[in-house]
Protein backbone atom coordinates (compact mmCIF):
# COMPACT_ATOMS: atom_id res chain seq x y z
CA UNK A 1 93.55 100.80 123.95
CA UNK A 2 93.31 99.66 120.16
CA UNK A 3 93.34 103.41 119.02
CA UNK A 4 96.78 102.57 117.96
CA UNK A 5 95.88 100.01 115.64
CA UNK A 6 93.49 101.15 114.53
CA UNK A 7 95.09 104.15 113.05
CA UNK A 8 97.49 102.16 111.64
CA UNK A 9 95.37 99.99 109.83
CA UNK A 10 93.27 103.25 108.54
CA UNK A 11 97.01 104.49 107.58
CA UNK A 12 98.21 101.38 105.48
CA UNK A 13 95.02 101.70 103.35
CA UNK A 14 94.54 105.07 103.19
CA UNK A 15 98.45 106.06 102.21
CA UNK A 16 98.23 104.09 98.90
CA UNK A 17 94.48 105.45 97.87
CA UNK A 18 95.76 108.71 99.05
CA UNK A 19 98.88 108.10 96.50
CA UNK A 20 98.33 105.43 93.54
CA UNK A 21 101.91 105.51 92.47
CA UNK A 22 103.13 103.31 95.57
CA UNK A 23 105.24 101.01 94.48
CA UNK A 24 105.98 97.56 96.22
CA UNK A 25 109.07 99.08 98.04
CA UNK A 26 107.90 102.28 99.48
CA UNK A 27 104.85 100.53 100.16
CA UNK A 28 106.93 97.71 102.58
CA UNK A 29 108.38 100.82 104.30
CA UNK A 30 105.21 102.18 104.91
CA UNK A 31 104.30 98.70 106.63
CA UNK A 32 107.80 98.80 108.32
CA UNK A 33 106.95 102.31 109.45
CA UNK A 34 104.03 101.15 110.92
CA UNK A 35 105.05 97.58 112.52
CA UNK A 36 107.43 99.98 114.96
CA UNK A 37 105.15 102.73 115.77
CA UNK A 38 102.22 100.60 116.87
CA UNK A 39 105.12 98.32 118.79
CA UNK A 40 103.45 99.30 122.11
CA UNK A 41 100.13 98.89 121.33
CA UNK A 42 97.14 96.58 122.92
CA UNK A 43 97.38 93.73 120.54
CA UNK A 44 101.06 93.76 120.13
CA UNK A 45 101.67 93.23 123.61
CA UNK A 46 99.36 91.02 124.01
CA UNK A 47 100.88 88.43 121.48
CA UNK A 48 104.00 89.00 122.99
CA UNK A 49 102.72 88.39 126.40
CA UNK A 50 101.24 85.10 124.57
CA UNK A 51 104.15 84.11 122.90
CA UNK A 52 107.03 84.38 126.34
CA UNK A 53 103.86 82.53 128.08
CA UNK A 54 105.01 79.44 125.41
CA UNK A 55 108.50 80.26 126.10
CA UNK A 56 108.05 80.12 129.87
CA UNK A 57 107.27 77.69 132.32
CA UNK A 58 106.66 80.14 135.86
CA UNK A 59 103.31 81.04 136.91
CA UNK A 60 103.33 84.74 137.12
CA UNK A 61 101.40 87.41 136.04
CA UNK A 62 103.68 88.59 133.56
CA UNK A 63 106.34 85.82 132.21
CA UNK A 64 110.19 86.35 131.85
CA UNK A 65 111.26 88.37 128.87
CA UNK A 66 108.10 90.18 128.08
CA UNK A 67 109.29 93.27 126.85
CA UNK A 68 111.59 92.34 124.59
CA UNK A 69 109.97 91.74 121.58
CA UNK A 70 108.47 95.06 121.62
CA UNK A 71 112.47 96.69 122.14
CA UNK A 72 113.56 94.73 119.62
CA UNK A 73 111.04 95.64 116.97
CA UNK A 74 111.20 99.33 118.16
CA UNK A 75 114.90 98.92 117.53
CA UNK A 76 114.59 97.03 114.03
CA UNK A 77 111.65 99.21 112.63
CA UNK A 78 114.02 102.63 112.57
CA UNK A 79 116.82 100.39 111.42
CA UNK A 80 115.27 98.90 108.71
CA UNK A 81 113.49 101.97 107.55
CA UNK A 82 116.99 103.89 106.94
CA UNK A 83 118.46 101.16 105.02
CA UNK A 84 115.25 100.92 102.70
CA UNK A 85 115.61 104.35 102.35
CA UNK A 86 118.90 104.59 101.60
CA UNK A 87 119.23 101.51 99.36
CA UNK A 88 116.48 103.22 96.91
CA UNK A 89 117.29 102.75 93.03
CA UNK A 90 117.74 106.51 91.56
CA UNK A 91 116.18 106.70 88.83
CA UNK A 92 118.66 109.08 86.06
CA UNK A 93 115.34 110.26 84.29
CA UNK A 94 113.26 111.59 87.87
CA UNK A 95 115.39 114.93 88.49
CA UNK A 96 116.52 117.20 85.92
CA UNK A 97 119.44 118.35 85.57
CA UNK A 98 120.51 121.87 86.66
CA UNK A 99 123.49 124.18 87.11
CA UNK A 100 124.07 126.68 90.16
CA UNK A 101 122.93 129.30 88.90
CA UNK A 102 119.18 128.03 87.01
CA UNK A 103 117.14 128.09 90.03
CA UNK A 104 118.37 131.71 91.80
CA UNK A 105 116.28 134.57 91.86
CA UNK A 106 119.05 136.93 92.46
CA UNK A 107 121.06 138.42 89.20
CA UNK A 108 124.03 139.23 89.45
């Protein structure tokens, strides 16, 4: 049940040995990445199922609006990723520059 987790956690710390040049932003994607996918795991739902037990005052098994928080942070995470991605800085000095014709292979 924590298998999900658990590979997440092994992800976050692995990713940035794996790759040293992280820097702070790719690095909070990575964690937004991560917050989404393991949305439906064991220990996510069971703070959510803690949290709508605050929020609720009926005695059931499971309280009024659990669910939610795990559709809305499915729903954020992807949302959240594309803008970060999007909204990089471009750096003028990381790509050079090339014409149409410097990469081809075929002569014409």
């Amino acid at each position: 049940m924590l298998s999900i987790e658990l590979a997440a956690v092994v992800a976050l710390l692995a990713i940035p040995a794996w790759q040293p040049d992280l820097d702070g932003r790719r690095f909070l994607r990575l964690v937004v990445v991560l917050w989404g996918t393991t949305a439906f795991g064991a220990i996510h739902t069971m703070a959510e199922y803690l949290v709508m037990v605050k929020f609720s005052d009926a005695n059931w098994d499971c309280p009024p609006g659990t669910g939610y928080l795990t559709v809305a942070v499915i729903t954020i995470s992807p949302i959240l990723t594309a803008i970060m991605t999007l909204r990089t800085p471009h750096r003028s000095g990381d790509e050079p520059h090339q014409d149409h014709h410097s990469g081809s292979l075929i002569l014409a």
